[in-house]
PDB file of N, CA and C in Angstrom:
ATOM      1  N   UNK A   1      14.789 -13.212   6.080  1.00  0.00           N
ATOM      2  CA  UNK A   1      13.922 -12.745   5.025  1.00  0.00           C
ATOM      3  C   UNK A   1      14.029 -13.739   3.863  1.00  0.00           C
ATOM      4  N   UNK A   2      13.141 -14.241   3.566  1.00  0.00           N
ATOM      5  CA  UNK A   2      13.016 -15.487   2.660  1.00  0.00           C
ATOM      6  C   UNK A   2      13.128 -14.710   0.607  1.00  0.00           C
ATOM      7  N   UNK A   3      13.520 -15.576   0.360  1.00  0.00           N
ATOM      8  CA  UNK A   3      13.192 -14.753  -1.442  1.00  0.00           C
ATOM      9  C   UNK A   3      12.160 -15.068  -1.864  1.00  0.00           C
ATOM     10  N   UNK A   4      11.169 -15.409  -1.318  1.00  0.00           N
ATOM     11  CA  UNK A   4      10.331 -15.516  -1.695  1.00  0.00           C
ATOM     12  C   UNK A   4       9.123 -14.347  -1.668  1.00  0.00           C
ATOM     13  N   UNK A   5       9.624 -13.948  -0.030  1.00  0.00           N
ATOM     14  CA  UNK A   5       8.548 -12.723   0.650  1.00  0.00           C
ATOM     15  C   UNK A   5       9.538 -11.375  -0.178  1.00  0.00           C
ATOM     16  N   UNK A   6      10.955 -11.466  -0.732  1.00  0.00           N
ATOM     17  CA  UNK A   6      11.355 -10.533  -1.256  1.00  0.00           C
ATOM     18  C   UNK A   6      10.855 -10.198  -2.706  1.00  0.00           C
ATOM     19  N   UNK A   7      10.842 -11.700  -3.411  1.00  0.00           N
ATOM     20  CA  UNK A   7      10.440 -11.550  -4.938  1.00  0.00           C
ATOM     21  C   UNK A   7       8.703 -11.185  -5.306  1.00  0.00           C
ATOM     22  N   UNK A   8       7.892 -11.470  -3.865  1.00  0.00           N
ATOM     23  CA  UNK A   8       6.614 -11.107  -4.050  1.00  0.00           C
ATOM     24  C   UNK A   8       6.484  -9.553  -4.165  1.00  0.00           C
ATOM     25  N   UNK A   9       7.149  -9.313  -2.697  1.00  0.00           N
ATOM     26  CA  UNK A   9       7.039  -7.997  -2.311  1.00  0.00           C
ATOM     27  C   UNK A   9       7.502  -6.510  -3.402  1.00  0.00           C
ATOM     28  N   UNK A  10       8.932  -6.936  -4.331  1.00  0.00           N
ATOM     29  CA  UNK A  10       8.870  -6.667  -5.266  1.00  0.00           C
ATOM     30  C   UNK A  10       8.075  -6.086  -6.172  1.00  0.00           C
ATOM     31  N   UNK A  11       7.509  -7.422  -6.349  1.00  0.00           N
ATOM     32  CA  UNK A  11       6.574  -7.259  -7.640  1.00  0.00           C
ATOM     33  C   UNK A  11       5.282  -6.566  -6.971  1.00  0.00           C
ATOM     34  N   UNK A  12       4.198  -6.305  -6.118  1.00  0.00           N
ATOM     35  CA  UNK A  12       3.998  -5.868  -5.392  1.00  0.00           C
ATOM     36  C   UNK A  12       4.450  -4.344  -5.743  1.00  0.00           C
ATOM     37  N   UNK A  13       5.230  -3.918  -5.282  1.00  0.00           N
ATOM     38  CA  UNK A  13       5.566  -2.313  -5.337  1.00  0.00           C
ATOM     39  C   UNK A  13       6.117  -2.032  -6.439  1.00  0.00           C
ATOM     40  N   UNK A  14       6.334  -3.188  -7.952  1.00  0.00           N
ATOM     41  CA  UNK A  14       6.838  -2.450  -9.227  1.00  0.00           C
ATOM     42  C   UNK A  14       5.273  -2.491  -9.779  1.00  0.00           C
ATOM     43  N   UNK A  15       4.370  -3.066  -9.572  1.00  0.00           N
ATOM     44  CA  UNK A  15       2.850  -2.894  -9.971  1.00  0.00           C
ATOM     45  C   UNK A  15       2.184  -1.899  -9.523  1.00  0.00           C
ATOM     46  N   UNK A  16       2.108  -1.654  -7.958  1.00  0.00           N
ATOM     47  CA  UNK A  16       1.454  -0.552  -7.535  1.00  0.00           C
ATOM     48  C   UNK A  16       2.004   0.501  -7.940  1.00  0.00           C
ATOM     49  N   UNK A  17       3.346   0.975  -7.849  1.00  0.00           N
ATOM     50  CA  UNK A  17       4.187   1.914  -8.142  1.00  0.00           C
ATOM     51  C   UNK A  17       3.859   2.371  -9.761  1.00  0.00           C
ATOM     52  N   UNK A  18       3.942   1.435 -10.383  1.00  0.00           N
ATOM     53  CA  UNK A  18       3.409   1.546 -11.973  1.00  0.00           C
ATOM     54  C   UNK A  18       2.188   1.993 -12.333  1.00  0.00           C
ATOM     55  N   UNK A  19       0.727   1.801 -11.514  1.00  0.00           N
ATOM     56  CA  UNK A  19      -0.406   2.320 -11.354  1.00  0.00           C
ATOM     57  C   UNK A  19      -0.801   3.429 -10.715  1.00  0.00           C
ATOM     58  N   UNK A  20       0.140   3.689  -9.644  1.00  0.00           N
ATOM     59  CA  UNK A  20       0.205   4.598  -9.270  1.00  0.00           C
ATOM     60  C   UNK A  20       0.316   6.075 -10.183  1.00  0.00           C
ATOM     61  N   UNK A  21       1.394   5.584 -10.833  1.00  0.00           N
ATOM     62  CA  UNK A  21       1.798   6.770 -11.727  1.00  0.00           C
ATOM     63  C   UNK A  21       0.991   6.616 -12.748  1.00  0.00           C
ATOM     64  N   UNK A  22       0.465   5.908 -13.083  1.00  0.00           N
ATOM     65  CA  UNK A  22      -0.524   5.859 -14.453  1.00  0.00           C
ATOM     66  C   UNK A  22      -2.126   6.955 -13.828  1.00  0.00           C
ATOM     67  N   UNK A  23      -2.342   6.751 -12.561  1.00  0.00           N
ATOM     68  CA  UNK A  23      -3.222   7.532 -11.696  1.00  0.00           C
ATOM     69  C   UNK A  23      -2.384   8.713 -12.055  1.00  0.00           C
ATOM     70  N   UNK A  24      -1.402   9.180 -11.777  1.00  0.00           N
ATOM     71  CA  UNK A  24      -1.233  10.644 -11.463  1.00  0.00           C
ATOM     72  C   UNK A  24      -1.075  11.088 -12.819  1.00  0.00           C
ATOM     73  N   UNK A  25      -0.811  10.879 -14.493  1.00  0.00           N
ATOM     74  CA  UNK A  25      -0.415  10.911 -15.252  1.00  0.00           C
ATOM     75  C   UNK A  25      -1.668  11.337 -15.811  1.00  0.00           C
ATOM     76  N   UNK A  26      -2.870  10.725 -15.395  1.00  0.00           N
ATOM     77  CA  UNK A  26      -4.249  10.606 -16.346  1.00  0.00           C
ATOM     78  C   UNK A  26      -3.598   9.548 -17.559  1.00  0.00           C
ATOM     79  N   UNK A  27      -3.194   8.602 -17.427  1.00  0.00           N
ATOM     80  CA  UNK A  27      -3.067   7.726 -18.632  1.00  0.00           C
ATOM     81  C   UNK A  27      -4.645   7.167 -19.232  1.00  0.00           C
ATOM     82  N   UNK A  28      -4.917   7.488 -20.561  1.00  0.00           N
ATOM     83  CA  UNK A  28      -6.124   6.917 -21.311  1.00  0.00           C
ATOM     84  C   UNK A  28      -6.860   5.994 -20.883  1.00  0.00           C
ATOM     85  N   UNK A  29      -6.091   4.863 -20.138  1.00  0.00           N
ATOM     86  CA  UNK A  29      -6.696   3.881 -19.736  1.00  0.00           C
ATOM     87  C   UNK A  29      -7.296   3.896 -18.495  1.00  0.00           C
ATOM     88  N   UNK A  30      -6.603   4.514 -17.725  1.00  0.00           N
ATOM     89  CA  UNK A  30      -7.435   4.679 -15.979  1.00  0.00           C
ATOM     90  C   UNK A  30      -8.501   5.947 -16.322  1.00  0.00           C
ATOM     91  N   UNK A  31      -8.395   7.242 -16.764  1.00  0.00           N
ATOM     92  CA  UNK A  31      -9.604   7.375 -17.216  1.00  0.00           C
ATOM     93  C   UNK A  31     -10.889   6.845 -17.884  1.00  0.00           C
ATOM     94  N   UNK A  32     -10.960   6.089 -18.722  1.00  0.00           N
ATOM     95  CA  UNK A  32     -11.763   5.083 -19.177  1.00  0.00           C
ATOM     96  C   UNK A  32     -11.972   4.123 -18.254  1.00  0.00           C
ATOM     97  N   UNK A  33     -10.889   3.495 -17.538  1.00  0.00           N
ATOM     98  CA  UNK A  33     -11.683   2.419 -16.427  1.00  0.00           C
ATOM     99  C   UNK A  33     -12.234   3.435 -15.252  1.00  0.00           C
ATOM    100  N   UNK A  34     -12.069   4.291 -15.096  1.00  0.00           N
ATOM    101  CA  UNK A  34     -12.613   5.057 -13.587  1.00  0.00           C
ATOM    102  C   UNK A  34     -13.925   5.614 -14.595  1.00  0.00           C
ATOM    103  N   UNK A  35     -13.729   6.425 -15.577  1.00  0.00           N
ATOM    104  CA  UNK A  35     -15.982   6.676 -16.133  1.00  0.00           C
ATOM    105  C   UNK A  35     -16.379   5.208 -15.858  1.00  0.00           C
ATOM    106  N   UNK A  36     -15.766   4.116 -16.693  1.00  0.00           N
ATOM    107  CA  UNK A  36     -16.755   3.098 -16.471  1.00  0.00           C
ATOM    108  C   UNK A  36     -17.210   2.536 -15.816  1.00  0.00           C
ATOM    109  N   UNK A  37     -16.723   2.460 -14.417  1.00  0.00           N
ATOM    110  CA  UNK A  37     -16.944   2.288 -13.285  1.00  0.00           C
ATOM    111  C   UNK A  37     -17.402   3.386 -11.968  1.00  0.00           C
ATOM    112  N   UNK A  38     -17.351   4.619 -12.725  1.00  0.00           N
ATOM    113  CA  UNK A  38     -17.947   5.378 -11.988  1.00  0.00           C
ATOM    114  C   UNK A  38     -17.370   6.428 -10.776  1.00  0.00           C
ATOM    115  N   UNK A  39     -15.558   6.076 -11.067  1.00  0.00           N
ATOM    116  CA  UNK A  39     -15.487   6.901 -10.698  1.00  0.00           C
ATOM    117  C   UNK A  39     -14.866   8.173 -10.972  1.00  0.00           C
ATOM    118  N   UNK A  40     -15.154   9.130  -9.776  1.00  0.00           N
ATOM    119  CA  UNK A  40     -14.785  10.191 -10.525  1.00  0.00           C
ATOM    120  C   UNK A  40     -13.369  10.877 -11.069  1.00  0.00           C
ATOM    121  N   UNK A  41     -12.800  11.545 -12.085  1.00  0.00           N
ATOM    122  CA  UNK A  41     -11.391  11.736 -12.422  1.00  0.00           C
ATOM    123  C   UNK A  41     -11.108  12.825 -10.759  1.00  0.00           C
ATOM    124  N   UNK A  42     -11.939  12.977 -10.079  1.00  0.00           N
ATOM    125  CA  UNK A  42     -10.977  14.281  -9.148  1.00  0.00           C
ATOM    126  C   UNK A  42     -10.530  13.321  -8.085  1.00  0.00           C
ATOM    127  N   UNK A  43     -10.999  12.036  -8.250  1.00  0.00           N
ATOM    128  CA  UNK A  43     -10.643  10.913  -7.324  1.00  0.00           C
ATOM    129  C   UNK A  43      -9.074  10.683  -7.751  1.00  0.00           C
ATOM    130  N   UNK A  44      -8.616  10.413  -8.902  1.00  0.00           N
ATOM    131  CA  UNK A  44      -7.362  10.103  -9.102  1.00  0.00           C
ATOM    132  C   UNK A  44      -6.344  10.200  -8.488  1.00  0.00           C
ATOM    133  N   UNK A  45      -6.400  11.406  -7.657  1.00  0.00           N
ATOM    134  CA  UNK A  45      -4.668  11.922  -7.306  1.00  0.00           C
ATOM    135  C   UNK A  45      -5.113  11.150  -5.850  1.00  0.00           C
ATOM    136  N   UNK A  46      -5.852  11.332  -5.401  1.00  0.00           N
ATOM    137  CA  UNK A  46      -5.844  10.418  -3.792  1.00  0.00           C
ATOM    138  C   UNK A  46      -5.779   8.907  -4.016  1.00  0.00           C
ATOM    139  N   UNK A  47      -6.144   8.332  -5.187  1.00  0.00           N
ATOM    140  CA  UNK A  47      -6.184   6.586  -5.354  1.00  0.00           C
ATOM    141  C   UNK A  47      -4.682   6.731  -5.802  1.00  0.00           C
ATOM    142  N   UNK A  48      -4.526   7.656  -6.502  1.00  0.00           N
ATOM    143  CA  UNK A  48      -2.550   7.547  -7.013  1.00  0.00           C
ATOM    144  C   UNK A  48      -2.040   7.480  -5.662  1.00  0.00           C
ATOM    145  N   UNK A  49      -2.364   8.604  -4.438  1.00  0.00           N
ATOM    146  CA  UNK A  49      -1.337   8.687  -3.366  1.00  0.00           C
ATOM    147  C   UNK A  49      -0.951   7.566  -2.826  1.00  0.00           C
ATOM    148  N   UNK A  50      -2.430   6.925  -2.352  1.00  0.00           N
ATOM    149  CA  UNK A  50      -2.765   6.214  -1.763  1.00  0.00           C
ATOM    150  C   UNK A  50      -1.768   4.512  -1.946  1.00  0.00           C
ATOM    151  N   UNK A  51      -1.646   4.433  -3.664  1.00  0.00           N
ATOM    152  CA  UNK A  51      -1.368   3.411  -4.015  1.00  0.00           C
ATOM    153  C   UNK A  51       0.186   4.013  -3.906  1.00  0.00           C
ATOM    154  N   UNK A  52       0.329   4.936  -4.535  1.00  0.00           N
ATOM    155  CA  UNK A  52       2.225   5.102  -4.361  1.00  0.00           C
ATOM    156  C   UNK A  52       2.579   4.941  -2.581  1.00  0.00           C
ATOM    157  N   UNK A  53       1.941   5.605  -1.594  1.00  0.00           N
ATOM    158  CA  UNK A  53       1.904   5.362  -0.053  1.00  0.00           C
ATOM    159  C   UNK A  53       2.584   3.795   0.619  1.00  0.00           C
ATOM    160  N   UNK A  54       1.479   2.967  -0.582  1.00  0.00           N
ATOM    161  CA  UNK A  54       1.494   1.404   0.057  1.00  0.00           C
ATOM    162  C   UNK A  54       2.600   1.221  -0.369  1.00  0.00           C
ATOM    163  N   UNK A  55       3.049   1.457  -1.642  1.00  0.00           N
ATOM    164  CA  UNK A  55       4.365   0.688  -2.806  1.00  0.00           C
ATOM    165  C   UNK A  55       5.779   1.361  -1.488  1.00  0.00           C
ATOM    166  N   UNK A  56       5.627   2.270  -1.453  1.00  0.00           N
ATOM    167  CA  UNK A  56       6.784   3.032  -0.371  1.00  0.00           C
ATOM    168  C   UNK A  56       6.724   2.111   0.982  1.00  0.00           C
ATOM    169  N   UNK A  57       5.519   2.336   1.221  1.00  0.00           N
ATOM    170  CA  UNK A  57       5.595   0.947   2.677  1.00  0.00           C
ATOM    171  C   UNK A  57       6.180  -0.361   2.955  1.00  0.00           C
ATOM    172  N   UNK A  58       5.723  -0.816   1.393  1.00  0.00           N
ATOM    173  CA  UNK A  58       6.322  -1.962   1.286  1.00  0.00           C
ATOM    174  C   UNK A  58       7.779  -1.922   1.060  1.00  0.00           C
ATOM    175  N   UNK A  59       8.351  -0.904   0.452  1.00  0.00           N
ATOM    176  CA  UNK A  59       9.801  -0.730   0.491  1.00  0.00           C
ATOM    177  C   UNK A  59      10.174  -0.591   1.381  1.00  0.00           C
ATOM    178  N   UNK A  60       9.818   0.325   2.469  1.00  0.00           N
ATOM    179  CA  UNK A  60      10.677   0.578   3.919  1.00  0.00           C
ATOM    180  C   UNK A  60      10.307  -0.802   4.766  1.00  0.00           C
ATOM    181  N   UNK A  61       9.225  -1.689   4.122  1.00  0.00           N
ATOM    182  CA  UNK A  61       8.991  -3.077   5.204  1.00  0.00           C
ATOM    183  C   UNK A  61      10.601  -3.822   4.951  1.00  0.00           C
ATOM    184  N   UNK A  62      10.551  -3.829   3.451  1.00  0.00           N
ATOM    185  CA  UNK A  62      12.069  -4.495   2.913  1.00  0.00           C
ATOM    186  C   UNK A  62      13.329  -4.049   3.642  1.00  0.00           C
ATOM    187  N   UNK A  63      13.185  -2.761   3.665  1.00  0.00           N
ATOM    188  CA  UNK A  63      14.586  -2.133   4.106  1.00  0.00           C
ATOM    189  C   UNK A  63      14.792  -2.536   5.652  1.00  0.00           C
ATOM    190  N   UNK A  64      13.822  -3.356   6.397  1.00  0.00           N
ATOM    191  CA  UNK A  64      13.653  -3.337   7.781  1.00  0.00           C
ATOM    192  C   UNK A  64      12.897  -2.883   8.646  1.00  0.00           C
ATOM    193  N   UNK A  65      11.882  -1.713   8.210  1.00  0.00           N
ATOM    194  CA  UNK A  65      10.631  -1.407   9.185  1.00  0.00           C
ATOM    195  C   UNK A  65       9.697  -2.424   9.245  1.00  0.00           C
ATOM    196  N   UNK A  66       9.684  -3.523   9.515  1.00  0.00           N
ATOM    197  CA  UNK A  66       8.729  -4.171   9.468  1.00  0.00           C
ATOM    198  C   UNK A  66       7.316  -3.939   9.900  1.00  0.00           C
ATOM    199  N   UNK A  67       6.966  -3.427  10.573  1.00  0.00           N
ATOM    200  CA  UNK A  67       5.815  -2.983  10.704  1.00  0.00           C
ATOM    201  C   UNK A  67       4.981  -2.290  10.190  1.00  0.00           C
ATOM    202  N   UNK A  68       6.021  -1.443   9.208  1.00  0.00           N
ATOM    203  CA  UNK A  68       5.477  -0.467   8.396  1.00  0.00           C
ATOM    204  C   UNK A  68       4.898  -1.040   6.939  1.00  0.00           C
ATOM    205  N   UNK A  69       5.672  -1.920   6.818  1.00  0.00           N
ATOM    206  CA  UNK A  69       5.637  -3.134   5.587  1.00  0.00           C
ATOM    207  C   UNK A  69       4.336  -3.981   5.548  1.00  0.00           C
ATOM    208  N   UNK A  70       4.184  -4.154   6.965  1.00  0.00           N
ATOM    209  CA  UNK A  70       2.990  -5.600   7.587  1.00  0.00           C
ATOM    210  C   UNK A  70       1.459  -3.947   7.413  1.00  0.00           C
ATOM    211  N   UNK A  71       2.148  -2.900   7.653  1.00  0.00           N
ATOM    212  CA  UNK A  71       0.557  -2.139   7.594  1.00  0.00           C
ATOM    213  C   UNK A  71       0.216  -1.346   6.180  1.00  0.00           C
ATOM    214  N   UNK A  72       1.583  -1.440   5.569  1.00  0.00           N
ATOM    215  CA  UNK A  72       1.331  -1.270   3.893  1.00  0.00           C
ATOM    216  C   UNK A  72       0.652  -2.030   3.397  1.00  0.00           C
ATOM    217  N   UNK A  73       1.465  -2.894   3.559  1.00  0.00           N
ATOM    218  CA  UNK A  73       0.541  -4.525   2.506  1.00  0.00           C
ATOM    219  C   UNK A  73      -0.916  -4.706   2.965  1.00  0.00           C
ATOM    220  N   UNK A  74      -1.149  -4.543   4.370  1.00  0.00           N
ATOM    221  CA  UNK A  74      -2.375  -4.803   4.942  1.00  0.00           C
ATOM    222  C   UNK A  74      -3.538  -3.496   4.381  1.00  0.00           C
ATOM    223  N   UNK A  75      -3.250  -2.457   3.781  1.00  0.00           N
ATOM    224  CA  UNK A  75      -3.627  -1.263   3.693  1.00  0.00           C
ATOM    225  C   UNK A  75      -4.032  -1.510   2.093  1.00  0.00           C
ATOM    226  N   UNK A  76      -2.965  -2.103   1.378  1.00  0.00           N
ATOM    227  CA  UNK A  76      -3.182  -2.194  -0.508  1.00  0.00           C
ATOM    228  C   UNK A  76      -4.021  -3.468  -0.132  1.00  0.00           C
ATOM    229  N   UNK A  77      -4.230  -4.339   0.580  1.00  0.00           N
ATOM    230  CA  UNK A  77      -5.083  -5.049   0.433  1.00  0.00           C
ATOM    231  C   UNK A  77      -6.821  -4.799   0.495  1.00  0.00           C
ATOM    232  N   UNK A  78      -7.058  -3.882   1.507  1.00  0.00           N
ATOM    233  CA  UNK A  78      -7.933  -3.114   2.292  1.00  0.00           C
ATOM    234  C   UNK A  78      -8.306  -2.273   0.703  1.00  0.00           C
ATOM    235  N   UNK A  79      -7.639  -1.729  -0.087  1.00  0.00           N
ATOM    236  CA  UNK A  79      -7.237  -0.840  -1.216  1.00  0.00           C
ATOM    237  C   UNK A  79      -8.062  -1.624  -2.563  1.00  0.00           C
ATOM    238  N   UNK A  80      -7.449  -2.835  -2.246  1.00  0.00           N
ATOM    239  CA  UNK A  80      -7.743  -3.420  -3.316  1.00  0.00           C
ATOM    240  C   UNK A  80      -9.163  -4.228  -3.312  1.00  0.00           C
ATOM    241  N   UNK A  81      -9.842  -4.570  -2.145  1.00  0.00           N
ATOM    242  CA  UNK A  81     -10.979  -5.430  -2.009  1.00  0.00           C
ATOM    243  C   UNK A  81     -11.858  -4.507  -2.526  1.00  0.00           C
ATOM    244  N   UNK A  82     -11.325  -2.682  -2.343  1.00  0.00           N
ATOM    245  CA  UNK A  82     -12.657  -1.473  -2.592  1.00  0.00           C
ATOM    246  C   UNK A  82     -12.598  -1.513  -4.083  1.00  0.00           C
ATOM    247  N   UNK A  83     -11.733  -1.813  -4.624  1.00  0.00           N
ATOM    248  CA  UNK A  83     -11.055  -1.737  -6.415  1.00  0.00           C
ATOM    249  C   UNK A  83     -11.720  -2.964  -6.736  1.00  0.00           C
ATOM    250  N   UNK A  84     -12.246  -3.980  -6.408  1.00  0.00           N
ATOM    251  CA  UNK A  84     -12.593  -4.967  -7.082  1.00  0.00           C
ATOM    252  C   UNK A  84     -14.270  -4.945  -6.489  1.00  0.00           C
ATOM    253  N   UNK A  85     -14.759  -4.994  -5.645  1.00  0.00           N
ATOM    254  CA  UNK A  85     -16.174  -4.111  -4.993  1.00  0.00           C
ATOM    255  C   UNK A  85     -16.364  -3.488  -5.796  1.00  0.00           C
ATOM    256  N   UNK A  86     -15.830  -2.147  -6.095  1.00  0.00           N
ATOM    257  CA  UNK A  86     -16.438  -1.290  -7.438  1.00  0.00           C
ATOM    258  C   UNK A  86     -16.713  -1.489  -8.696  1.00  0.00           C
ATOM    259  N   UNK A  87     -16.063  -2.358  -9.051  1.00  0.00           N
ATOM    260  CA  UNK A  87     -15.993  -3.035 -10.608  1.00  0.00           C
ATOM    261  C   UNK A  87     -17.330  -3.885 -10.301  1.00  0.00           C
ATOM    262  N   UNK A  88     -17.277  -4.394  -9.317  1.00  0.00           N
ATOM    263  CA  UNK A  88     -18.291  -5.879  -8.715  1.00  0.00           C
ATOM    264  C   UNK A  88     -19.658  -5.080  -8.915  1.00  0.00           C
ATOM    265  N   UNK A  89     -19.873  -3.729  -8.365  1.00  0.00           N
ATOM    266  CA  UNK A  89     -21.121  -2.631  -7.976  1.00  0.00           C
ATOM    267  C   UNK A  89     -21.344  -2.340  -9.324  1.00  0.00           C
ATOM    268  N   UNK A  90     -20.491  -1.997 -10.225  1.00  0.00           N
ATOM    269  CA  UNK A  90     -20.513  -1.521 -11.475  1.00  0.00           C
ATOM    270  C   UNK A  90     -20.900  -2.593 -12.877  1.00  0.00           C
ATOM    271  N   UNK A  91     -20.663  -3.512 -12.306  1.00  0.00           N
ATOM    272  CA  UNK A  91     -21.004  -4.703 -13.412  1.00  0.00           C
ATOM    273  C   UNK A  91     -19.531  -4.546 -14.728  1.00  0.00           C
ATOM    274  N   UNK A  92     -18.737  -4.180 -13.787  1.00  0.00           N
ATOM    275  CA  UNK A  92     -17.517  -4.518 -15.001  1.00  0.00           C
ATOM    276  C   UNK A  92     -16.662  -5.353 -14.618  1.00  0.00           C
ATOM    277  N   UNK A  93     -16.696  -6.608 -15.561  1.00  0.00           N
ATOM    278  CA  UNK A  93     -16.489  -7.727 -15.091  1.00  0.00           C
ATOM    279  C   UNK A  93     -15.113  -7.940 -16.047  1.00  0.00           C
ATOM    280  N   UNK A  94     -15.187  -7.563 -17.496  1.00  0.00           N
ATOM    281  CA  UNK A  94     -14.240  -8.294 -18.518  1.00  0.00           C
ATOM    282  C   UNK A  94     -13.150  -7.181 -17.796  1.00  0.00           C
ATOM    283  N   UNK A  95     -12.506  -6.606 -17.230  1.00  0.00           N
ATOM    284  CA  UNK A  95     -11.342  -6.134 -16.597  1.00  0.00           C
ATOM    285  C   UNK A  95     -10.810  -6.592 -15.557  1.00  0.00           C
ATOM    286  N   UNK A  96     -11.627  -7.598 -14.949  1.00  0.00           N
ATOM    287  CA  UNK A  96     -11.369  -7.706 -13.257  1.00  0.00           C
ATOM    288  C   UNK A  96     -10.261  -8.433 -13.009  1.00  0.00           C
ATOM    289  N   UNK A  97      -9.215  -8.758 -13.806  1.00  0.00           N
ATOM    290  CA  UNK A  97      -7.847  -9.588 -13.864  1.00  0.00           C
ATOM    291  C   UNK A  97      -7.097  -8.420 -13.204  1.00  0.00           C
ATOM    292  N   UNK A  98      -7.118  -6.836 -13.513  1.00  0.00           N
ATOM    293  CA  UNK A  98      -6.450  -5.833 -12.937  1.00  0.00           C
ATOM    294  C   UNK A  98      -6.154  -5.845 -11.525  1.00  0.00           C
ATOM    295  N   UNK A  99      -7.837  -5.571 -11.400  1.00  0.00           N
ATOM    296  CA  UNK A  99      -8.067  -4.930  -9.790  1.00  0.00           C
ATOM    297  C   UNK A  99      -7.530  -6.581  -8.959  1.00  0.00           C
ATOM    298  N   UNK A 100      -8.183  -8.202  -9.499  1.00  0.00           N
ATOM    299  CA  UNK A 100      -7.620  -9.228  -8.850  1.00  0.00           C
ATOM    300  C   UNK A 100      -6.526  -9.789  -8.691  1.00  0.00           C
ATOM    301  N   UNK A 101      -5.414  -9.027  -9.371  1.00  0.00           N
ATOM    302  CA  UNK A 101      -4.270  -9.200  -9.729  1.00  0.00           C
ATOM    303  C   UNK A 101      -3.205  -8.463  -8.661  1.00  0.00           C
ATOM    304  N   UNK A 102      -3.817  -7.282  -8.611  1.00  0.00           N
ATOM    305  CA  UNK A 102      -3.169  -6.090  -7.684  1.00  0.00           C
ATOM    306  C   UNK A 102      -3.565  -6.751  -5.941  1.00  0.00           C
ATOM    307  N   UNK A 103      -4.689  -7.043  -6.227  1.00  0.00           N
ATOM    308  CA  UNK A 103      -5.340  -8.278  -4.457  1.00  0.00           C
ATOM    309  C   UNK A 103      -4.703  -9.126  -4.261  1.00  0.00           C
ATOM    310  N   UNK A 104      -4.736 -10.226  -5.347  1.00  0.00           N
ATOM    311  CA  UNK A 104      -3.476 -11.269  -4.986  1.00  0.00           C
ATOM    312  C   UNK A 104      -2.292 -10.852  -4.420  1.00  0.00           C
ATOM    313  N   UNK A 105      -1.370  -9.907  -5.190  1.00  0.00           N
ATOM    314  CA  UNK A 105       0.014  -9.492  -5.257  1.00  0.00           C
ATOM    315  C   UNK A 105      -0.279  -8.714  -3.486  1.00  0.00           C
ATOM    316  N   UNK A 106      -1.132  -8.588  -3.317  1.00  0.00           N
ATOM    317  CA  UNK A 106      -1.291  -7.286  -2.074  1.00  0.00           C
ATOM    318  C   UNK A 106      -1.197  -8.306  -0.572  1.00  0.00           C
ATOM    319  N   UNK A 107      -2.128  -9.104  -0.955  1.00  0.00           N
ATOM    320  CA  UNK A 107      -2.519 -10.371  -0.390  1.00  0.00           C
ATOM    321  C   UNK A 107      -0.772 -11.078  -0.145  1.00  0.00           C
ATOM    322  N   UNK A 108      -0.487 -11.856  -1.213  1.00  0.00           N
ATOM    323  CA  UNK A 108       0.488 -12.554  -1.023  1.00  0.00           C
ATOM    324  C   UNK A 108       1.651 -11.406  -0.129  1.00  0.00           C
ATOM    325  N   UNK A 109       2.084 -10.634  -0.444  1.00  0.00           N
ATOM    326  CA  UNK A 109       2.405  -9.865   0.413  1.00  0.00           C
ATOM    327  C   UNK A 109       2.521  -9.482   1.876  1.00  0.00           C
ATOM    328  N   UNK A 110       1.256  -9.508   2.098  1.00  0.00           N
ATOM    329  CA  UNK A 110       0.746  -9.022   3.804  1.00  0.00           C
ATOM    330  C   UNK A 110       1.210 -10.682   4.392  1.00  0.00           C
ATOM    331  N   UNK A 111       0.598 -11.740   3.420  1.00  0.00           N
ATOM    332  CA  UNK A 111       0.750 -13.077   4.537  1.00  0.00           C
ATOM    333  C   UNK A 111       2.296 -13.167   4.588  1.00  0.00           C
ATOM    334  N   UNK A 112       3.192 -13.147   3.123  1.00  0.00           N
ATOM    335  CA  UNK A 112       4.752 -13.524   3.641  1.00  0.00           C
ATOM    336  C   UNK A 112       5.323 -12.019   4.565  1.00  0.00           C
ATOM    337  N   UNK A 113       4.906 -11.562   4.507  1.00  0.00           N
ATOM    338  CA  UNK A 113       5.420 -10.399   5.687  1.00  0.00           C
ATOM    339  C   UNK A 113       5.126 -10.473   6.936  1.00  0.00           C
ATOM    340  N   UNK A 114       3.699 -10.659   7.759  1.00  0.00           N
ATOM    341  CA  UNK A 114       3.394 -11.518   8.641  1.00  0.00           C
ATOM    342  C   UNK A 114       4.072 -12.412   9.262  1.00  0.00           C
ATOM    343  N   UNK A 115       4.604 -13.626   8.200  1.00  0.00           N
ATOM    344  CA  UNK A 115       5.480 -14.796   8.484  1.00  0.00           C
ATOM    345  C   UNK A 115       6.771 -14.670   8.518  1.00  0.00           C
ATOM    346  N   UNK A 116       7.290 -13.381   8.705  1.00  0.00           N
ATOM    347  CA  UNK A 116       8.404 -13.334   8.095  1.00  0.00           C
ATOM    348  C   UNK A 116       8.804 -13.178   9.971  1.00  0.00           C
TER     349      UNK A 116
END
């Protein structure tokens, strides 16, 4: 296991994990980005699960399930192309460092896990 696929993967599940809970919390800000983009607040608790789901995956990939790790990461990626699509559908553009940020990290992820 390289430190590299560890220090991604990391960061990776302290981001999702962090959004996650900002989803389940109703924090000010994910309400305001979900009206502006359209979607709806009863959506929240399934985009929270969903994202806390992957962050856990990617932990048990670390701990040694690898497979479970390679279909987390592959899953927040899948997660994240719909998160940046929507913004894309919506014409909200001055935010899109979020949703491309969480893709990268999701991204870099799935490939060093793959390789691993």
């Amino acid at each position: 296991m390289s430190v590299l696929y560890v220090v991604v993967t990391v960061a990776t599940i302290v981001v999702t994990g962090g959004i996650a809970v900002a989803d389940f919390a109703r924090a000010k800000f994910v309400l305001a980005n979900s009206a502006e983009v359209g979607v709806p607040q009863s959506m929240l608790p399934l985009l929270g699960g969903l994202k806390a789901a992957g962050a856990v995956g990617l932990l048990l990939g670390l701990l040694g399930m690898d497979i479970l790790g390679i279909a987390a990461a592959g899953g927040l990626v899948l997660f994240f192309i719909g998160a940046v699509a929507v913004h894309v559908r919506a014409r909200v553009f001055y935010n899109m460092a979020f949703p491309g940020t969480y893709l990268a990290l999701a991204v870099a992820s799935f490939a060093l896990a793959i390789s691993q």
